[in-house]
Protein backbone atom coordinates (compact mmCIF):
# COMPACT_ATOMS: atom_id res chain seq x y z
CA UNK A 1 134.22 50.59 -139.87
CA UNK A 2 134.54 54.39 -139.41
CA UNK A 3 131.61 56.67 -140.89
CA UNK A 4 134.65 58.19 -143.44
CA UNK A 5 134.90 54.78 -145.05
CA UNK A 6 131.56 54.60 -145.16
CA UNK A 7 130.24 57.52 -147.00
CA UNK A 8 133.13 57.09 -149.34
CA UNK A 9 131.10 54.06 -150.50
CA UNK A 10 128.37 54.19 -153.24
CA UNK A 11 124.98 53.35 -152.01
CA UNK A 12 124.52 49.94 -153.55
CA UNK A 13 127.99 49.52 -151.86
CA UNK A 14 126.53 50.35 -148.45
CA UNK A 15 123.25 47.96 -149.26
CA UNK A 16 125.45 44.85 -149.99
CA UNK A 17 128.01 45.75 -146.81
CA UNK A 18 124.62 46.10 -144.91
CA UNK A 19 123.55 42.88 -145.87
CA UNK A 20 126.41 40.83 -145.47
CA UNK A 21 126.64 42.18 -141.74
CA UNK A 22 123.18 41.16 -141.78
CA UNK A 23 124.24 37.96 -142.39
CA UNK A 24 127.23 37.43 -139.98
CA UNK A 25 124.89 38.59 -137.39
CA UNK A 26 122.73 36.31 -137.44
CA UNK A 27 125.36 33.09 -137.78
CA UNK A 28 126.95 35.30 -134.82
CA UNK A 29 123.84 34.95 -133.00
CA UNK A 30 123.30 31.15 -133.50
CA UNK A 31 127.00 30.23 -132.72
CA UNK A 32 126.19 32.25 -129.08
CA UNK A 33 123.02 30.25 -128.57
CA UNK A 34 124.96 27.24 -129.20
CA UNK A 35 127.85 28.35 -127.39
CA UNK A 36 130.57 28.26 -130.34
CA UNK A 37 131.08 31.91 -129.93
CA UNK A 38 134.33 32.79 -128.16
CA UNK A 39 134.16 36.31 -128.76
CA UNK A 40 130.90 37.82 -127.89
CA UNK A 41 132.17 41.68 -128.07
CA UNK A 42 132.02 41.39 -132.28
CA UNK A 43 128.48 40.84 -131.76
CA UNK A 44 128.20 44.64 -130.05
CA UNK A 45 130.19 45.90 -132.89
CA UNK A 46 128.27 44.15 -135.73
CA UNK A 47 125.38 45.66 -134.21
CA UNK A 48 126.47 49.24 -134.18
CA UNK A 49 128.12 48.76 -137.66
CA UNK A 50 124.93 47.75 -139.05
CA UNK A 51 123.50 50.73 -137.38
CA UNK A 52 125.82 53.30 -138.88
CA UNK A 53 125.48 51.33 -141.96
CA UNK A 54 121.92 52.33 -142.07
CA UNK A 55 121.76 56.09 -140.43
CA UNK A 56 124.66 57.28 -143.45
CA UNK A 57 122.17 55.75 -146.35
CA UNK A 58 119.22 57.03 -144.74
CA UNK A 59 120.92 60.20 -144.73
CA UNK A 60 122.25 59.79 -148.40
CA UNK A 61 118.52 58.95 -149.50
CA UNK A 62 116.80 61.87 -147.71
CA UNK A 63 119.67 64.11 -149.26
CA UNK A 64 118.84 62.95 -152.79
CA UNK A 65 114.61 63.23 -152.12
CA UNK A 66 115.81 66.86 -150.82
CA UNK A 67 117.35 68.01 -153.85
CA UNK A 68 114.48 67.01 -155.72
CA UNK A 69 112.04 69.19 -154.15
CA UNK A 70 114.58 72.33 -154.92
């Protein structure tokens, strides 16, 4: 998912996206340790999905709190 898509979203939308990548993450993980998981590379690009996930609503919060204090 590109960061465009992304902050095109609302933030509840980013929450629930965050959470259901969350999820397949961790069944990603347990299929690995079990060795169901055929493709290993979606587990790299969960992970840094989940992490722009998180940096563009950490950036839409702290813009929000900023306009506040103005």
């Amino acid at each position: 998912m590109k960061a465009e898509e992304i902050r095109a979203m609302s933030a509840e939308q980013i929450r629930s996206k965050l959470s259901d990548d969350r999820e397949e993450l961790m069944k990603f993980r347990f299929q690995q340790v079990t060795g169901q998981l055929t493709d290993t590379s979606r587990i790299r690009i969960l992970r840094r999905d989940i992490a722009r996930l998180e940096s563009i609503l950490h950036e839409m919060t702290g813009a929000a709190v900023t306009e506040g204090k103005a």
